[in-house]
N, C-alpha and C. Protein backbone atom coordinates (compact mmCIF):
# COMPACT_ATOMS: atom_id res chain seq x y z
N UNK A 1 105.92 142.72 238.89
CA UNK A 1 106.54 144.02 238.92
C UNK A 1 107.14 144.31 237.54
N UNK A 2 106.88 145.83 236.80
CA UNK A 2 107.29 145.89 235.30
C UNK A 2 108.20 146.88 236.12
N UNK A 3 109.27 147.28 234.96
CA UNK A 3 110.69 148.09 235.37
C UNK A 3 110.79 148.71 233.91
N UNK A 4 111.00 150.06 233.51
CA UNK A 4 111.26 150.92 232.24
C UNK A 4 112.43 151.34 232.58
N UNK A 5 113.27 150.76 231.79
CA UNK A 5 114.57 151.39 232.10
C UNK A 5 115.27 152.23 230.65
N UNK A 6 115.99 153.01 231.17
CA UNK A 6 116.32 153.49 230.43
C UNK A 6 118.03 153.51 230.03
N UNK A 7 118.75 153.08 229.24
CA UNK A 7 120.27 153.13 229.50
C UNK A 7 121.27 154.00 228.52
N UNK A 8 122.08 153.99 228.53
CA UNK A 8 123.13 154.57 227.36
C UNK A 8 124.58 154.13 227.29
N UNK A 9 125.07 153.59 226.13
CA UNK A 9 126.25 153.15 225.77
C UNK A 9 126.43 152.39 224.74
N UNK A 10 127.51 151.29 224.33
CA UNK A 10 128.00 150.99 223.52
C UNK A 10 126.81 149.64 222.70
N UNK A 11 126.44 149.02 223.34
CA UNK A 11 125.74 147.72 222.92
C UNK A 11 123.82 147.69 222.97
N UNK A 12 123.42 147.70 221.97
CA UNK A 12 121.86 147.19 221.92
C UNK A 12 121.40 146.13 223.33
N UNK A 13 120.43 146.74 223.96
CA UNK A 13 120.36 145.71 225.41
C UNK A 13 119.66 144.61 225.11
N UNK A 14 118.85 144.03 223.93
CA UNK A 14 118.64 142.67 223.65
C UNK A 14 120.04 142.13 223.90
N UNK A 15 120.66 142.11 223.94
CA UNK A 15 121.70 141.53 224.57
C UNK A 15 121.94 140.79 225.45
N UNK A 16 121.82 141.49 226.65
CA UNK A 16 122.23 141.52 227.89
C UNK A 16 123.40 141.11 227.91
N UNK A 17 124.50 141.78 227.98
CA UNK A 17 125.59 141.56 228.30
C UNK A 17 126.09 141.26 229.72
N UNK A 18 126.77 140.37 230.18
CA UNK A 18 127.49 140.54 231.55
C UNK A 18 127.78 142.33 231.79
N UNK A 19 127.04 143.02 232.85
CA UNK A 19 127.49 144.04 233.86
C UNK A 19 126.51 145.31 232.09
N UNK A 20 125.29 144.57 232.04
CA UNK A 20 124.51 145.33 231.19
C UNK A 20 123.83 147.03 232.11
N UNK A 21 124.07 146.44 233.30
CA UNK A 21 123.18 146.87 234.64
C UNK A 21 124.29 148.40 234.29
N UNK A 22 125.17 148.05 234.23
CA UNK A 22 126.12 149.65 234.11
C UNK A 22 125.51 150.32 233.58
N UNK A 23 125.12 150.45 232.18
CA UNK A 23 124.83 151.22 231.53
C UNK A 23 123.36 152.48 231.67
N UNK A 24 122.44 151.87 232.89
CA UNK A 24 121.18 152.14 233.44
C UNK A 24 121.58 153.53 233.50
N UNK A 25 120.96 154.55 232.68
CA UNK A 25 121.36 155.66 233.52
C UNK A 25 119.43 156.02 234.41
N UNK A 26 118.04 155.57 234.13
CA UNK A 26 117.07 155.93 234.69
C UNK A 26 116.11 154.76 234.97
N UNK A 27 115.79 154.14 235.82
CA UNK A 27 115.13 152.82 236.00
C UNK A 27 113.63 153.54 237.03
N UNK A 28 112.25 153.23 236.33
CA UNK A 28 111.10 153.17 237.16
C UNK A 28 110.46 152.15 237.32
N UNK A 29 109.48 151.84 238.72
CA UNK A 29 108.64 150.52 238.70
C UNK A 29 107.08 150.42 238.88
N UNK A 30 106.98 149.95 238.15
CA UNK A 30 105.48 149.64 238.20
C UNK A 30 104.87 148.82 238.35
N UNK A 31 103.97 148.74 239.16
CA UNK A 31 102.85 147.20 239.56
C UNK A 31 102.18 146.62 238.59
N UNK A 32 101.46 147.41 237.47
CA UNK A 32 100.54 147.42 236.57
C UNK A 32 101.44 147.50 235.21
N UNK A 33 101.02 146.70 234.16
CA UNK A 33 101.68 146.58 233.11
C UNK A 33 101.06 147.13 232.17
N UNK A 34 99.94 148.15 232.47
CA UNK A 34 99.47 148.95 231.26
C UNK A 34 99.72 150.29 231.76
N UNK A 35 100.17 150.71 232.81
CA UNK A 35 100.62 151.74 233.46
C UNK A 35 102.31 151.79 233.00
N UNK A 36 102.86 150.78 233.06
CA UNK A 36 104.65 150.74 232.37
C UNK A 36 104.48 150.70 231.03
N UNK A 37 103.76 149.97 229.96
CA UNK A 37 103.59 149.96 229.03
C UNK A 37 103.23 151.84 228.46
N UNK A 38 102.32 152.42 229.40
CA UNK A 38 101.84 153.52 229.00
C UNK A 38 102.95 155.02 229.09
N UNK A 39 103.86 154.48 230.34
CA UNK A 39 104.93 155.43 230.74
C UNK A 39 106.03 155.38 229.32
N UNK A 40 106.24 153.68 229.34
CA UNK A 40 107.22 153.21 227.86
C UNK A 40 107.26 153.84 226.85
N UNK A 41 105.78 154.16 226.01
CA UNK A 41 104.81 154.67 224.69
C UNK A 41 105.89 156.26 224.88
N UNK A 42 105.09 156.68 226.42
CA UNK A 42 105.52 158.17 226.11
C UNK A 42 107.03 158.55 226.22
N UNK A 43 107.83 158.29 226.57
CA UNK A 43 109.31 158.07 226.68
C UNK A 43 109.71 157.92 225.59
N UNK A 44 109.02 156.72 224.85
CA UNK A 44 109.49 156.22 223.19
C UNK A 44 109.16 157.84 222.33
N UNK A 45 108.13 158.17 222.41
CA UNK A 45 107.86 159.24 221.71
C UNK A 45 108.36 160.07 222.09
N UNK A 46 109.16 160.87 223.26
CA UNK A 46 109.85 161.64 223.22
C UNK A 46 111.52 161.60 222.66
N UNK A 47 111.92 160.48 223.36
CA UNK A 47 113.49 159.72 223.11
C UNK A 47 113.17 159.63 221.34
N UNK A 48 112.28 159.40 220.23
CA UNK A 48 112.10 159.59 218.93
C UNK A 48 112.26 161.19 218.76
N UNK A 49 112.01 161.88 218.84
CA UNK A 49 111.64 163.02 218.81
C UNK A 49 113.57 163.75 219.12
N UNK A 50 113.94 163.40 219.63
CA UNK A 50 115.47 163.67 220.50
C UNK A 50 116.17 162.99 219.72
N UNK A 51 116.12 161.36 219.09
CA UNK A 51 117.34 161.14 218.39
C UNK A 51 116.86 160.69 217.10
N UNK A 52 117.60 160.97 215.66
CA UNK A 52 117.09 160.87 214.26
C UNK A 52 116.81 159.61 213.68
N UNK A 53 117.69 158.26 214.59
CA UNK A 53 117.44 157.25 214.38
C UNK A 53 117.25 156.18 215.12
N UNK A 54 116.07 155.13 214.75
CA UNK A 54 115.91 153.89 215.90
C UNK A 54 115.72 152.83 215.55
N UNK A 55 115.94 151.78 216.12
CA UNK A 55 115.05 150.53 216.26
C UNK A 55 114.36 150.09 217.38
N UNK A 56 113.20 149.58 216.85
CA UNK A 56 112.45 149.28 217.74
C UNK A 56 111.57 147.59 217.89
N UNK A 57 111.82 147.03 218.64
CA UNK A 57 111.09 145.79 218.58
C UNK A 57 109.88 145.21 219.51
N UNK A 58 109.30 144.40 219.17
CA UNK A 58 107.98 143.97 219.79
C UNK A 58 107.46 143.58 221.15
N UNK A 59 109.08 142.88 221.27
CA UNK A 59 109.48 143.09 222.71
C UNK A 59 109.52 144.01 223.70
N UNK A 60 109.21 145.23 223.74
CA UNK A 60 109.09 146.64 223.90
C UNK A 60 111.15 146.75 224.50
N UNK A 61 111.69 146.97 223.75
CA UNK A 61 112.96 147.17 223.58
C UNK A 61 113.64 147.94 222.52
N UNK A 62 113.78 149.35 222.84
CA UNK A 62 114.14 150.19 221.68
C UNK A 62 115.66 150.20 221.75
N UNK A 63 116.63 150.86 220.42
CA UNK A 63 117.34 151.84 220.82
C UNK A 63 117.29 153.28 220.10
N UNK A 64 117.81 154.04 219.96
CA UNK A 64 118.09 155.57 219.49
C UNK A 64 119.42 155.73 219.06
N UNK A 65 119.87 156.69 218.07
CA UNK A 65 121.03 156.82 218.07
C UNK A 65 121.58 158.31 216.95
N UNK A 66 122.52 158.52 217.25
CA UNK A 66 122.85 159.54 216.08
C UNK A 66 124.11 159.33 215.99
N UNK A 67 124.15 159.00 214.70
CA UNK A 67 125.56 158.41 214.11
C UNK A 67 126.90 159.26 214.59
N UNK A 68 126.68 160.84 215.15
CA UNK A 68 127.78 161.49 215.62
C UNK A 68 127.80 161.13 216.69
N UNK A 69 127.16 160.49 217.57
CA UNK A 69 127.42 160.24 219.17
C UNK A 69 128.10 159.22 219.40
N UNK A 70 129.60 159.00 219.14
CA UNK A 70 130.53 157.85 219.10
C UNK A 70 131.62 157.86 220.35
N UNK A 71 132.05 157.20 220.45
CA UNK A 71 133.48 157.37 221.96
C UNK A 71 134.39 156.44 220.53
N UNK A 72 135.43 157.41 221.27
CA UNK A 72 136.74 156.44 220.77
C UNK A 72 137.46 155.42 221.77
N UNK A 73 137.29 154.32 221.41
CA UNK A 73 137.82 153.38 222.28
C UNK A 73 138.99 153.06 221.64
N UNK A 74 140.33 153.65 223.21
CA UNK A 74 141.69 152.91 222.79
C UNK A 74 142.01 151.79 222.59
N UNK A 75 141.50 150.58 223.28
CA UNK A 75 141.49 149.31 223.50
C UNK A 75 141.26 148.84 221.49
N UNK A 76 140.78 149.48 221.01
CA UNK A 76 139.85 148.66 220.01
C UNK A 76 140.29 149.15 219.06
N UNK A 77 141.10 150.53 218.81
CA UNK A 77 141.23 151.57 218.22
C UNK A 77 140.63 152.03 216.86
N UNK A 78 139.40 152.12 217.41
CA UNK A 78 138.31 152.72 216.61
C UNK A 78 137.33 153.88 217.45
N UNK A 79 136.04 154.18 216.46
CA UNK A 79 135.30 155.03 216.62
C UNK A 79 133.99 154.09 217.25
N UNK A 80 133.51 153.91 218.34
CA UNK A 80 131.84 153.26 218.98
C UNK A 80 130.95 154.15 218.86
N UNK A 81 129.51 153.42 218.44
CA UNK A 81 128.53 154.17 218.03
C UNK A 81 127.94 153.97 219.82
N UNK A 82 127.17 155.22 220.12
CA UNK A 82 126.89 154.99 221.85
C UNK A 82 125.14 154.98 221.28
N UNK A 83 124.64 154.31 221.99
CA UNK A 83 122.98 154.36 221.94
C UNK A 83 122.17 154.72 223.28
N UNK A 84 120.95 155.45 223.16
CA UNK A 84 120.44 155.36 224.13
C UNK A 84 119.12 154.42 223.89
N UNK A 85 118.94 153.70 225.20
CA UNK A 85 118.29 152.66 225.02
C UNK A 85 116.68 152.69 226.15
N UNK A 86 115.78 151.79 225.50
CA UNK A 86 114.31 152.14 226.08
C UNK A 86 113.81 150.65 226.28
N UNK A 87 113.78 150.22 227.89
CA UNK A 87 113.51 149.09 227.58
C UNK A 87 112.22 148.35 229.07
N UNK A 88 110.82 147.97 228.40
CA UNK A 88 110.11 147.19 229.43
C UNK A 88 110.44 146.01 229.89
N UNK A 89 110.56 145.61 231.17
CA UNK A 89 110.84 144.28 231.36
C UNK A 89 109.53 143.92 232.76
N UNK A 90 109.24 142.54 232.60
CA UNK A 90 109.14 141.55 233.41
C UNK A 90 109.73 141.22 234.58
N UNK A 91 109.60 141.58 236.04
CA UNK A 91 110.34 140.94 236.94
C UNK A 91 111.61 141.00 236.72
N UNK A 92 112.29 141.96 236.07
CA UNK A 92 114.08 142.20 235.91
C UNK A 92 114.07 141.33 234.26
N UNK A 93 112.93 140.67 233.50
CA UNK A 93 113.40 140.11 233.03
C UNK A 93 112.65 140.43 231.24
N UNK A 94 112.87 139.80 230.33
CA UNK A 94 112.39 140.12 228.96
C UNK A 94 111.02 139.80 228.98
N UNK A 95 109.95 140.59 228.58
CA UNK A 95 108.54 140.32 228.97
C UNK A 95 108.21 138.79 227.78
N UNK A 96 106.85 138.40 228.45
CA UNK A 96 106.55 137.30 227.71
C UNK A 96 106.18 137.40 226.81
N UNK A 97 106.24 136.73 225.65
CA UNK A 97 105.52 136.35 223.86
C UNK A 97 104.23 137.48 223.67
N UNK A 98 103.60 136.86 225.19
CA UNK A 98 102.14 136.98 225.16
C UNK A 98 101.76 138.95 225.42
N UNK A 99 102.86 139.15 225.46
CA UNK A 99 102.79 140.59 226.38
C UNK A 99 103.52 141.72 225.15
N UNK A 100 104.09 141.08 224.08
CA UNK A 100 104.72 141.36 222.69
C UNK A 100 103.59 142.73 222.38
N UNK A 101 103.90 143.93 221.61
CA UNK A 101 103.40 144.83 221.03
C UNK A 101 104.03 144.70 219.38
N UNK A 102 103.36 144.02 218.20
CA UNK A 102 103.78 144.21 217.19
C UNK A 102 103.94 145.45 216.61
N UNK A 103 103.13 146.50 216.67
CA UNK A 103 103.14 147.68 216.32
C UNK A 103 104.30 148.59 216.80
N UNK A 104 105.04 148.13 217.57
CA UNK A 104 106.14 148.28 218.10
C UNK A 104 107.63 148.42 216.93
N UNK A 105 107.10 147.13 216.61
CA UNK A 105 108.42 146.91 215.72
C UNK A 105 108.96 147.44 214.06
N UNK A 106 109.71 148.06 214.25
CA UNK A 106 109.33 149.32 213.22
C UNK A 106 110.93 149.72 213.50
N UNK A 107 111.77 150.48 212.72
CA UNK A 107 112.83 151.25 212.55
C UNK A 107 113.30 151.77 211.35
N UNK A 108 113.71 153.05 211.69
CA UNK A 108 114.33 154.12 210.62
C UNK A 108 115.61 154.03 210.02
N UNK A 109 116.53 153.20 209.93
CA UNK A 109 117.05 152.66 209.80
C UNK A 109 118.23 151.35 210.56
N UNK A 110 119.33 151.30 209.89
CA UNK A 110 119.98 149.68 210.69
C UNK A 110 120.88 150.60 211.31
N UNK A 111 121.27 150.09 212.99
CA UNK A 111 122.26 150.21 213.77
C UNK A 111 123.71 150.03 213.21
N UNK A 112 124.79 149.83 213.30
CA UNK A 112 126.06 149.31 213.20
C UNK A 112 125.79 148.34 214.49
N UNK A 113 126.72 147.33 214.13
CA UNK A 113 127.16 146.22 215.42
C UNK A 113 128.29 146.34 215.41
N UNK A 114 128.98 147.86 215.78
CA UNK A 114 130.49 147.36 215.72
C UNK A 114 130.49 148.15 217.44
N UNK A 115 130.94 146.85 218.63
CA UNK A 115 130.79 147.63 219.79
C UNK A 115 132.66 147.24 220.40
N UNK A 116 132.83 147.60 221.69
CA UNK A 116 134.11 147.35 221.86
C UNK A 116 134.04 145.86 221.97
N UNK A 117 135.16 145.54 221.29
CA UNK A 117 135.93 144.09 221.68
C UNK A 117 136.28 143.84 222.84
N UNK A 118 136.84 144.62 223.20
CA UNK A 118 137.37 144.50 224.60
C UNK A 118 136.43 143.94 225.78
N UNK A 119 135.27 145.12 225.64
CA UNK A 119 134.46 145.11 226.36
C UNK A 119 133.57 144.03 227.17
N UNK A 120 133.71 143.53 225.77
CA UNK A 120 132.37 142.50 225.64
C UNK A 120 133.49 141.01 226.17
N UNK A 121 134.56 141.13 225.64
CA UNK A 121 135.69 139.88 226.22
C UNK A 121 135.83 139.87 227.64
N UNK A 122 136.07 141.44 228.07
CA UNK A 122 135.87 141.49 229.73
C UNK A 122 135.23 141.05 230.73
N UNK A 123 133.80 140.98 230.46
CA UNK A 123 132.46 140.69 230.78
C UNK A 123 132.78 139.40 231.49
């Protein structure tokens, strides 16, 4: 079973953070992995098209972002960069080596890693 999910918030989902699952705002499933792969492609190309900057890796795991789309977190007392995120998985899980799209991996420029402290201590 492949799963395209889609999320938005504070942290890049290579991650996976404890309670990553929050952030899901659109999750689809698919039996066939050239059918999720193919839904992924077009999503990526639109979600490009919508935000000015990304990364993208081989893993089929994007994010998006525009440097004005920040929350101010009191806890931290700063400015968070929020991302929206594009991601194929495996059985709930990071697809295999073998299942990798190099052509994938490509970005317009570097993210910030500055996410809440708090957040991530909470977890």
């Amino acid at each position: 079973m492949y799963s395209v999910i889609e999320m938005y918030g504070d942290y890049e989902p290579w991650w996976f953070l404890d309670g990553w699952e929050e952030d899901i705002i659109e999750k689809r499933y698919f039996d066939d992995y050239y059918t999720a792969l193919k839904y992924y492609k077009n999503r990526w190309l639109e979600m490009s098209e919508a935000s000015p900057l990304y990364k993208s890796r081989s893993d089929l795991m994007t994010i998006f972002w525009d440097p004005t789309d920040q929350r101010w977190c009191e806890e931290c007392n700063e400015e968070i960069q929020q991302y929206h995120s594009l991601l194929l998985l495996e059985n709930e899980r990071k697809i295999p080596k073998t299942k990798y799209r190099p052509g994938y991996r490509k970005q317009n420029a570097t993210e910030k890693h500055r996410i809440c402290k708090i957040k991530v201590r909470a977890r």
